[in-house]
N, C-alpha and C. Protein backbone atom coordinates (compact mmCIF):
# COMPACT_ATOMS: atom_id res chain seq x y z
N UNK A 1 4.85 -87.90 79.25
CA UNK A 1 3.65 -87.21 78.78
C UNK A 1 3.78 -86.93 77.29
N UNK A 2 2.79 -87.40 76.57
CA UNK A 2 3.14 -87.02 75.13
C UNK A 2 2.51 -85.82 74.77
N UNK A 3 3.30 -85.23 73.64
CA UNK A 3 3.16 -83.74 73.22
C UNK A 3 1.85 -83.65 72.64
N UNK A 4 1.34 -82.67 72.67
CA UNK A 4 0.43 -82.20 71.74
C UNK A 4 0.33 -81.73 70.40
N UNK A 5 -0.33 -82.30 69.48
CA UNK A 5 -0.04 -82.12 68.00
C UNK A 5 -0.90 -80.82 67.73
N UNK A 6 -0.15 -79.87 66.42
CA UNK A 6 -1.00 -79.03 65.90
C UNK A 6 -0.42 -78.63 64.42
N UNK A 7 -1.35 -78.25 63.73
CA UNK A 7 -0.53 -78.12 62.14
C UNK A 7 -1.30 -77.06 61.94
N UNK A 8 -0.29 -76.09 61.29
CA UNK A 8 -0.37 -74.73 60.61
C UNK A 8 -1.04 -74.98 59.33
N UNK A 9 -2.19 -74.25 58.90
CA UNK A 9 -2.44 -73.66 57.17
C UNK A 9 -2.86 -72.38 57.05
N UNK A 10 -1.58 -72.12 56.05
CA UNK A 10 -1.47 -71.25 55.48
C UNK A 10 -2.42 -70.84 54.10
N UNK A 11 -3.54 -70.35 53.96
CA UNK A 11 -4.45 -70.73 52.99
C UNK A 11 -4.88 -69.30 53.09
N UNK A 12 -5.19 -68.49 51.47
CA UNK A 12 -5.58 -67.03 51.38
C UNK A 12 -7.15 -67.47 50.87
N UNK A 13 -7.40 -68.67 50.71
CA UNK A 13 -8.61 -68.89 50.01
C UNK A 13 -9.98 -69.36 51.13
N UNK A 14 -10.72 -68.48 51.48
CA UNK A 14 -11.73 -69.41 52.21
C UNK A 14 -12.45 -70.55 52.23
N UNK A 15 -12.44 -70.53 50.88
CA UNK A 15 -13.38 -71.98 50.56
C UNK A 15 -12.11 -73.26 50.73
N UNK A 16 -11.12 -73.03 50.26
CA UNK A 16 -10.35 -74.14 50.47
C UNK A 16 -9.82 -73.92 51.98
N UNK A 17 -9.93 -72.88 52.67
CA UNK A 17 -9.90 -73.50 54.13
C UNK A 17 -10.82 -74.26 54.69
N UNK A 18 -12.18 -73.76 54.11
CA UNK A 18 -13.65 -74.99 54.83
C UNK A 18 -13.37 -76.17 54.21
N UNK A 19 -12.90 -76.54 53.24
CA UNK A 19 -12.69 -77.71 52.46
C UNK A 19 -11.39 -78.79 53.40
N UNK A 20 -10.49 -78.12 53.57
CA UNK A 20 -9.55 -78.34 54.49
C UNK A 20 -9.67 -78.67 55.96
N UNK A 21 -10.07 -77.68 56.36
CA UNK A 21 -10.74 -77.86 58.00
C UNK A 21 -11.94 -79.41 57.89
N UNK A 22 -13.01 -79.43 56.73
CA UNK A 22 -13.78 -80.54 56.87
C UNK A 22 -13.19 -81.40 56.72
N UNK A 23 -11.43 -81.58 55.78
CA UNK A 23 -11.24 -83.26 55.37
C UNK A 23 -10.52 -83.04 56.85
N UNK A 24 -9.77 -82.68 57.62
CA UNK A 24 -9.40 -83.24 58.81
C UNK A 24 -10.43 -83.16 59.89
N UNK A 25 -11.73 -82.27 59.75
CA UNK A 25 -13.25 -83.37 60.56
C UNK A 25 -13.34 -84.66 60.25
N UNK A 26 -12.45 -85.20 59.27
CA UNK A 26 -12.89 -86.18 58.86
C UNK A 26 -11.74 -87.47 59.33
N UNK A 27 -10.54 -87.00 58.97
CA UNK A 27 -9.39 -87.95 59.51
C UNK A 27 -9.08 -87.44 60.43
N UNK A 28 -8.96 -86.45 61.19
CA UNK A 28 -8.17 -85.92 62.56
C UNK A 28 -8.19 -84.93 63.16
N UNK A 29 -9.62 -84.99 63.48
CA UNK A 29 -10.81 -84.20 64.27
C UNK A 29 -10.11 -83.85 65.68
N UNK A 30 -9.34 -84.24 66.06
CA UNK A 30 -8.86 -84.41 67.18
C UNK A 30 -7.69 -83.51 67.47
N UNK A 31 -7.32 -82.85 66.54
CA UNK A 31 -6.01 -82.11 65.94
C UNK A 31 -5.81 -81.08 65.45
N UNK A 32 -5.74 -79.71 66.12
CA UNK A 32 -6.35 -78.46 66.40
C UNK A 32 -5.58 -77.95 64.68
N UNK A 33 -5.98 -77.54 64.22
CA UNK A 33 -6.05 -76.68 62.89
C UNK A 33 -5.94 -75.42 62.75
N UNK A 34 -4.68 -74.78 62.99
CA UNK A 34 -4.91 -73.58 62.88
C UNK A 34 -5.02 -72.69 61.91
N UNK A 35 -5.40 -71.73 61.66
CA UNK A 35 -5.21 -71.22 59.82
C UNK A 35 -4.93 -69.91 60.41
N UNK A 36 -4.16 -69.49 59.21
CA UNK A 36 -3.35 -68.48 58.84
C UNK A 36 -3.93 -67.35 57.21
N UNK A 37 -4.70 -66.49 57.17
CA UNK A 37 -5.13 -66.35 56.16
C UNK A 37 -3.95 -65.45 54.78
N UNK A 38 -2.97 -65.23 55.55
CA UNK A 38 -1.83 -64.66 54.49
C UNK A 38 -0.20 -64.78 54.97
N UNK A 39 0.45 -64.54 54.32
CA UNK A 39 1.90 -65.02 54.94
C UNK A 39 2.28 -64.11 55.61
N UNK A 40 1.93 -63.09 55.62
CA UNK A 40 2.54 -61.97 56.99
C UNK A 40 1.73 -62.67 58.63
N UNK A 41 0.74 -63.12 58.12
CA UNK A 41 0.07 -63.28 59.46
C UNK A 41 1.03 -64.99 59.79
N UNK A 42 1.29 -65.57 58.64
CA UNK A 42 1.83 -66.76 59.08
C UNK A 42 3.38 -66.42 59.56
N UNK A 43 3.79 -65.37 59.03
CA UNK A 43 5.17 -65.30 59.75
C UNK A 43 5.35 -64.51 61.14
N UNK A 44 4.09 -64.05 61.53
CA UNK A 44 3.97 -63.68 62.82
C UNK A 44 3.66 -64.87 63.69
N UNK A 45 2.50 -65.66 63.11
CA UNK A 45 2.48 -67.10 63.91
C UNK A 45 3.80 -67.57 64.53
N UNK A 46 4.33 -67.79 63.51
CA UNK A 46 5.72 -68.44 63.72
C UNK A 46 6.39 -68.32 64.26
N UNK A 47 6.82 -66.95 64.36
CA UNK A 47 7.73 -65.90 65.03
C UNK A 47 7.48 -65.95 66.54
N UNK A 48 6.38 -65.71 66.72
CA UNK A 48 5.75 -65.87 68.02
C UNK A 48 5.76 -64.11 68.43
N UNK A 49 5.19 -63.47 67.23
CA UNK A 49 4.74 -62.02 67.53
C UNK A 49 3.52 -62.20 68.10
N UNK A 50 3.36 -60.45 68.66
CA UNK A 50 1.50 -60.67 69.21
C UNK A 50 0.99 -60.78 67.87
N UNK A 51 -0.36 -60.79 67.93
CA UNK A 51 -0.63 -61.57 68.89
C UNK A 51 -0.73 -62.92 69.33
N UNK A 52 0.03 -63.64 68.64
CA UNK A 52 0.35 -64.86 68.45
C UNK A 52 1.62 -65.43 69.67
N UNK A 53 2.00 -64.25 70.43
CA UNK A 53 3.09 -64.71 71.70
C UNK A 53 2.45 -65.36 72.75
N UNK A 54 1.53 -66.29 72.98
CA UNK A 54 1.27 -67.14 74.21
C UNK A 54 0.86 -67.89 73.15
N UNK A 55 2.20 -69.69 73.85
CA UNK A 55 1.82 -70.33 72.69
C UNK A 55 1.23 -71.66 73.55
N UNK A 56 0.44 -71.13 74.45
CA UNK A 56 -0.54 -71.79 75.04
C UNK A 56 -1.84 -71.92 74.37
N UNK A 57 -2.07 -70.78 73.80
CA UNK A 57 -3.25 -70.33 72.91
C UNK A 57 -2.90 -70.39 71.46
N UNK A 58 -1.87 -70.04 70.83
CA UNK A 58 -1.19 -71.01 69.76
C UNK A 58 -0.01 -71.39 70.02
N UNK A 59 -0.39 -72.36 69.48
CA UNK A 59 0.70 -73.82 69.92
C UNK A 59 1.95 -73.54 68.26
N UNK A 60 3.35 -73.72 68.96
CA UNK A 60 3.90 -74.23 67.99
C UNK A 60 3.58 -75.25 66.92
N UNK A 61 3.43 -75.36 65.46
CA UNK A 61 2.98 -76.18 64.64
C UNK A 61 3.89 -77.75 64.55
N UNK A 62 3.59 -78.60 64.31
CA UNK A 62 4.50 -79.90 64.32
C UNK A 62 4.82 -79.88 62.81
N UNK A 63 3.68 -79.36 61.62
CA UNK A 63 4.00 -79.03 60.55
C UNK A 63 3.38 -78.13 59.87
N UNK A 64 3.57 -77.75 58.62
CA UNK A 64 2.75 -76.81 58.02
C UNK A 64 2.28 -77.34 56.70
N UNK A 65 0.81 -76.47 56.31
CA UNK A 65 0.28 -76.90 54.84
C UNK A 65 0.32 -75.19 54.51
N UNK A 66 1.05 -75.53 53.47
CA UNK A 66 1.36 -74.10 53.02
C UNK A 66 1.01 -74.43 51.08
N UNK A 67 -0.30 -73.17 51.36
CA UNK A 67 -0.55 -72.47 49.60
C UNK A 67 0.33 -72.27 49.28
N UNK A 68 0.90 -72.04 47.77
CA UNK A 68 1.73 -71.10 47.02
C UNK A 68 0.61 -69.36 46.66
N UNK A 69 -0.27 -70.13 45.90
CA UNK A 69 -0.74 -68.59 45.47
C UNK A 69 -1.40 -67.70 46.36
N UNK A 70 -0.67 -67.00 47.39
CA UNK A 70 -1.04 -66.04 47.94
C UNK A 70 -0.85 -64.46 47.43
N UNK A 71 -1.57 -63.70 47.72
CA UNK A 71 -0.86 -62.10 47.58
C UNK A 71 0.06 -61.44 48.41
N UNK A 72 0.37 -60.39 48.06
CA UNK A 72 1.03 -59.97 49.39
C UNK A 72 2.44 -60.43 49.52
N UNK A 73 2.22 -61.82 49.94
CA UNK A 73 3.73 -62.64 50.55
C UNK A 73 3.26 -63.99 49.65
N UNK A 74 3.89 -64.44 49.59
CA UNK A 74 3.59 -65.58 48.21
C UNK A 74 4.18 -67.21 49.40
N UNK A 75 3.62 -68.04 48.97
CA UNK A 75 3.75 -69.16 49.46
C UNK A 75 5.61 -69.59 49.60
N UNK A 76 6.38 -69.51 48.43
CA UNK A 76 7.64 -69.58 48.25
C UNK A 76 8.28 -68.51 48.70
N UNK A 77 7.65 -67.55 49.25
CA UNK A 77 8.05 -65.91 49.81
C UNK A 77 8.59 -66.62 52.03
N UNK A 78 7.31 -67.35 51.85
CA UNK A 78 7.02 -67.67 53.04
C UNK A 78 7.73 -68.79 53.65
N UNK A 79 8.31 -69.66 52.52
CA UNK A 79 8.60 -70.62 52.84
C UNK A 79 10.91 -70.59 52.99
N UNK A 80 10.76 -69.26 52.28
CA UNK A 80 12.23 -69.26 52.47
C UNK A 80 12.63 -68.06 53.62
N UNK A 81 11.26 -67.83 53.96
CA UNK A 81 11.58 -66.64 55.37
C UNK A 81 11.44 -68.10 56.54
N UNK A 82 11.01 -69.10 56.82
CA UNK A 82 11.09 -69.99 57.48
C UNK A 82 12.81 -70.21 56.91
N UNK A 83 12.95 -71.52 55.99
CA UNK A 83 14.28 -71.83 56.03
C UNK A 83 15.16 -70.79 56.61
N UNK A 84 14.68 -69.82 56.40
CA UNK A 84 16.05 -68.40 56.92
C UNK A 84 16.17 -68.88 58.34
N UNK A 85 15.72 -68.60 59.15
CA UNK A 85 15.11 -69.00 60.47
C UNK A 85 16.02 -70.16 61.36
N UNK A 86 17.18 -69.87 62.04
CA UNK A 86 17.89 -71.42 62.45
C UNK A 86 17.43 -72.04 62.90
N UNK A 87 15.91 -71.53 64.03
CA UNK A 87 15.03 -72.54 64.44
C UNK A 87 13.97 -73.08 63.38
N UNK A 88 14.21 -72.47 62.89
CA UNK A 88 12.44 -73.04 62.07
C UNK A 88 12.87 -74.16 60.64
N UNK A 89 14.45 -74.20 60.96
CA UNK A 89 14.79 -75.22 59.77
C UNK A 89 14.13 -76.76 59.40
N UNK A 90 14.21 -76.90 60.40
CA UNK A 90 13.77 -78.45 60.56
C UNK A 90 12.18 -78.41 60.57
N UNK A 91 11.23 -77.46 61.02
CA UNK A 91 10.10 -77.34 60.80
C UNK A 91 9.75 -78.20 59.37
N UNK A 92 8.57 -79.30 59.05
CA UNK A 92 8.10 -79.54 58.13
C UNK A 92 7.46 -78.59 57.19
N UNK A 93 7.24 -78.44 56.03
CA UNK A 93 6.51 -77.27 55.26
C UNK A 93 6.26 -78.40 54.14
N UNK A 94 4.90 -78.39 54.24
CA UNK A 94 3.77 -79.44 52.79
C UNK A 94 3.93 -78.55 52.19
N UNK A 95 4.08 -78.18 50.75
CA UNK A 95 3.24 -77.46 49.91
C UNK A 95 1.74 -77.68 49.74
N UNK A 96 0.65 -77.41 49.46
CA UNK A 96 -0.74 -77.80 49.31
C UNK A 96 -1.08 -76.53 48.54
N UNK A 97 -1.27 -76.65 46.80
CA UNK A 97 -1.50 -76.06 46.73
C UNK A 97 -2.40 -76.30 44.86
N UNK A 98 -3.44 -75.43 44.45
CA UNK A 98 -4.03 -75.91 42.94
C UNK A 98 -2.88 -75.88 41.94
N UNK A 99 -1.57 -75.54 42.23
CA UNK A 99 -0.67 -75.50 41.26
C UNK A 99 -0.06 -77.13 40.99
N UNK A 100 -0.30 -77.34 39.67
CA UNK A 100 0.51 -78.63 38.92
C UNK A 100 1.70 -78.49 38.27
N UNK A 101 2.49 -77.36 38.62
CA UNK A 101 3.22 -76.95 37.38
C UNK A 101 4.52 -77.31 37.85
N UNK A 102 4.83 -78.38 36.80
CA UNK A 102 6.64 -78.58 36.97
C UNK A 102 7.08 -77.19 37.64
N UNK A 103 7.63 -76.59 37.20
CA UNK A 103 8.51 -75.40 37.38
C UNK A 103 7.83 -75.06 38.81
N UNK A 104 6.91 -74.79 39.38
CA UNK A 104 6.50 -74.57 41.06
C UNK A 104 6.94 -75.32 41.88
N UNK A 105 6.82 -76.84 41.40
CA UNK A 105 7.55 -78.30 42.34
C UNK A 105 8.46 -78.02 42.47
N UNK A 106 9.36 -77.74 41.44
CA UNK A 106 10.75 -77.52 41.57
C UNK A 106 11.42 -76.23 42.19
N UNK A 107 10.80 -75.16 42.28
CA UNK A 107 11.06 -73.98 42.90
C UNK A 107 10.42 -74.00 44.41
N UNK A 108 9.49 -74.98 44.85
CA UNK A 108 9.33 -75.25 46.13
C UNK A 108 10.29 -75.83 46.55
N UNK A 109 10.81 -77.57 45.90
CA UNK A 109 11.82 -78.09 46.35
C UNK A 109 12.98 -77.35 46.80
N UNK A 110 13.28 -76.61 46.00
CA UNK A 110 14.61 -76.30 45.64
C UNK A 110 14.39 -75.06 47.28
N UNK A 111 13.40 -74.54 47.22
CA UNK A 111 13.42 -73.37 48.74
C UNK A 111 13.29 -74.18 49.94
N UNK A 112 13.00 -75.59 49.97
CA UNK A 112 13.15 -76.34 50.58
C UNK A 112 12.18 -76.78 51.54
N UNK A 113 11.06 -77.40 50.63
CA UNK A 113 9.67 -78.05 51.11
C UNK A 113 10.15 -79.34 51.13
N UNK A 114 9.03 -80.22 51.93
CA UNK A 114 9.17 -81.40 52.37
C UNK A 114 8.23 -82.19 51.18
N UNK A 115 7.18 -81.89 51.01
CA UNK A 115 6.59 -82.45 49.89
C UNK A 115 5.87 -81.25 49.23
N UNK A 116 5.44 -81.62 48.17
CA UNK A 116 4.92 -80.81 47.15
C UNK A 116 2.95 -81.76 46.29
N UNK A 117 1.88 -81.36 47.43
CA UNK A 117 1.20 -81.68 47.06
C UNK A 117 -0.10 -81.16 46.02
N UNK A 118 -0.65 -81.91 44.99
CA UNK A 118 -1.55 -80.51 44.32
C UNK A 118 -2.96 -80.90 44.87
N UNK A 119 -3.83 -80.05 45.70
CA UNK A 119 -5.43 -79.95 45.63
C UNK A 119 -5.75 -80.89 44.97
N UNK A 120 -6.61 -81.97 45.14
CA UNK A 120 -7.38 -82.58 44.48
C UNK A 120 -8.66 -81.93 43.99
N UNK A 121 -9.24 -82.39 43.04
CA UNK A 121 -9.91 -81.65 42.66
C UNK A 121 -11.76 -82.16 43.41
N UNK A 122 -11.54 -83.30 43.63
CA UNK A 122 -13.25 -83.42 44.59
C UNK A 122 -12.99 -83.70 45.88
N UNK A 123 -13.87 -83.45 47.11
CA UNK A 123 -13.38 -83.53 47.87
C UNK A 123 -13.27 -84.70 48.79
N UNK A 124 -13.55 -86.11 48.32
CA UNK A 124 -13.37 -87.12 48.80
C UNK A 124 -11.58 -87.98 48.49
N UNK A 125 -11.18 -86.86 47.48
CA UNK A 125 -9.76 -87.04 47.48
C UNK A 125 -9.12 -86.26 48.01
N UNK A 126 -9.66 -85.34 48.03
CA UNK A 126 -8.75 -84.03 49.01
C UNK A 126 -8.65 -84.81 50.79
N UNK A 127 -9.58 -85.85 51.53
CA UNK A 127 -10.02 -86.14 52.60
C UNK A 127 -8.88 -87.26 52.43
N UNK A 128 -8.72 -88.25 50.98
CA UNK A 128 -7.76 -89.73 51.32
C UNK A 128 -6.27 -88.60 51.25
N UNK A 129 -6.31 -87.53 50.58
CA UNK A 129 -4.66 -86.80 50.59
C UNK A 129 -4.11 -86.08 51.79
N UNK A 130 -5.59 -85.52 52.21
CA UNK A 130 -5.34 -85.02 53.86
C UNK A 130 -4.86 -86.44 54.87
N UNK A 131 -5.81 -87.97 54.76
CA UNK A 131 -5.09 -88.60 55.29
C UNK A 131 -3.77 -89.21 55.42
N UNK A 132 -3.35 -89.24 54.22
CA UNK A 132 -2.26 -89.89 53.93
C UNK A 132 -0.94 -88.76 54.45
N UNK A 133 -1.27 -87.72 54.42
CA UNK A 133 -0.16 -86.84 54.48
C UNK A 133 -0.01 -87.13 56.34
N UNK A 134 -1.09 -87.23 57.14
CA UNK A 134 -1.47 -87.06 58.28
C UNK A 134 -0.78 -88.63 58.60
N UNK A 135 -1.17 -89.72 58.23
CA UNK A 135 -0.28 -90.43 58.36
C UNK A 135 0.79 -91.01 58.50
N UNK A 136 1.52 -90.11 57.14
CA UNK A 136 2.82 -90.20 57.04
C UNK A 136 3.63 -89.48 58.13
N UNK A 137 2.98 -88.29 57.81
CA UNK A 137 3.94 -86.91 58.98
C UNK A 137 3.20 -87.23 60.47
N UNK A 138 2.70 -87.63 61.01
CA UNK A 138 2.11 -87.91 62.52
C UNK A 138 2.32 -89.46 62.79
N UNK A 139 1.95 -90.35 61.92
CA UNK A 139 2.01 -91.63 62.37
C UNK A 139 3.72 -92.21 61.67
N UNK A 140 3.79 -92.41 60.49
CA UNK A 140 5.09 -92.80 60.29
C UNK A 140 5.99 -92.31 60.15
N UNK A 141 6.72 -90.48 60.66
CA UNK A 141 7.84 -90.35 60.58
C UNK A 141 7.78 -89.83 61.83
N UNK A 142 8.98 -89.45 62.23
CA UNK A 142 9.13 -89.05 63.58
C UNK A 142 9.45 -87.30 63.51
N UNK A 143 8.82 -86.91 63.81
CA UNK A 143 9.01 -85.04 63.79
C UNK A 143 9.97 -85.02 64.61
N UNK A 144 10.68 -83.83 64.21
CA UNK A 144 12.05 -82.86 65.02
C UNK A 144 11.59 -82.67 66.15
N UNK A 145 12.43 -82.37 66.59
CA UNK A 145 12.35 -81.07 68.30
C UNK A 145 12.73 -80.06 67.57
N UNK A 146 11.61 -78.82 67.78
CA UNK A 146 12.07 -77.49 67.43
C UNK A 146 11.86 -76.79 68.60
N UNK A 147 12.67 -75.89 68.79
CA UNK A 147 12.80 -74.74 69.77
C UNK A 147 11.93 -73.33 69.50
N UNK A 148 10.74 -73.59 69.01
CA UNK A 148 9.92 -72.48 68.47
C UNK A 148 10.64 -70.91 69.00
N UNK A 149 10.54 -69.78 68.06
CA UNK A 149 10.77 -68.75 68.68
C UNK A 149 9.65 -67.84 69.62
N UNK A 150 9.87 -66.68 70.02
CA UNK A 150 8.81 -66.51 71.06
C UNK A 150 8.79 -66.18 72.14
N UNK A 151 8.51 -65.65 73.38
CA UNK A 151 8.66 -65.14 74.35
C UNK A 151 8.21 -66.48 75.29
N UNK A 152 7.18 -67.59 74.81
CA UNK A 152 6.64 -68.36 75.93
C UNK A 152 6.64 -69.73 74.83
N UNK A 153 7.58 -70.52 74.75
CA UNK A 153 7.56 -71.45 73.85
C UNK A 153 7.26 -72.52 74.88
N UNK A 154 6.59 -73.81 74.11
CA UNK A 154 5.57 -74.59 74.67
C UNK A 154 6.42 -75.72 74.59
């Protein structure tokens, strides 16, 4: 029986979540989207706190699209409370975020993202970057087995 796919975003911005949610109406409609509107709420996702503990109703993520510029908990805040995590190591983490800036790539890398992508700026490129990423991470690489944390892991 094959697994069921689902990918986490982490996004404080509404408009770039409708922007987001439409480019995968567009490549992979089929592929439940969950959003996360700040990193406390994404590290409860994760965690498998309420209300996020039946992960029937949320599903462990296969990967994540994670902002940097959030408040609160910051994208690189978020992304090294995952690496902390012995399960959540192997978890994928995209960066996706309007930042171009050498010095962010490299301070994502270095906390230990899988890629480091920037927003396109119209949204018929934001739809070929959503595909390609969807491609790569669903069709041509092979995702981990993670042991999600949680009271009811899926």
């Amino acid at each position: 029986m094959a697994r069921s796919l689902s990918i986490l975003l982490i996004e404080d911005d509404p408009n770039d979540v409708l922007l987001v949610q439409r480019a995968f109406q567009r490549t992979r409609s089929g592929i439940p989207l969950f959003v996360m509107p700040n990193g406390f709420e994404a590290v409860k996702y994760l965690g498998g706190e309420p209300p996020y503990n039946d992960r029937q109703v949320y599903p462990f993520p296969d990967f994540v699209l994670l902002d940097l510029g959030m408040p609160k908990m910051s994208g690189l805040e978020v992304l090294a409370w995952i690496r902390a995590q012995p399960n959540l190591k192997r978890l994928p983490v995209i960066i996706l975020t309007s930042s171009g800036h050498e010095a962010d790539a490299k301070k994502a890398y270095e906390a230990g993202a899988n890629s480091f992508v920037v927003k396109p700026s119209s949204f018929d490129e934001l739809v070929e970057a959503i595909r390609s990423l969807t491609d790569f991470w669903l069709d041509g690489s092979k995702l981990p087995t993670i042991d999600p944390p949680g009271p009811n892991p899926s």
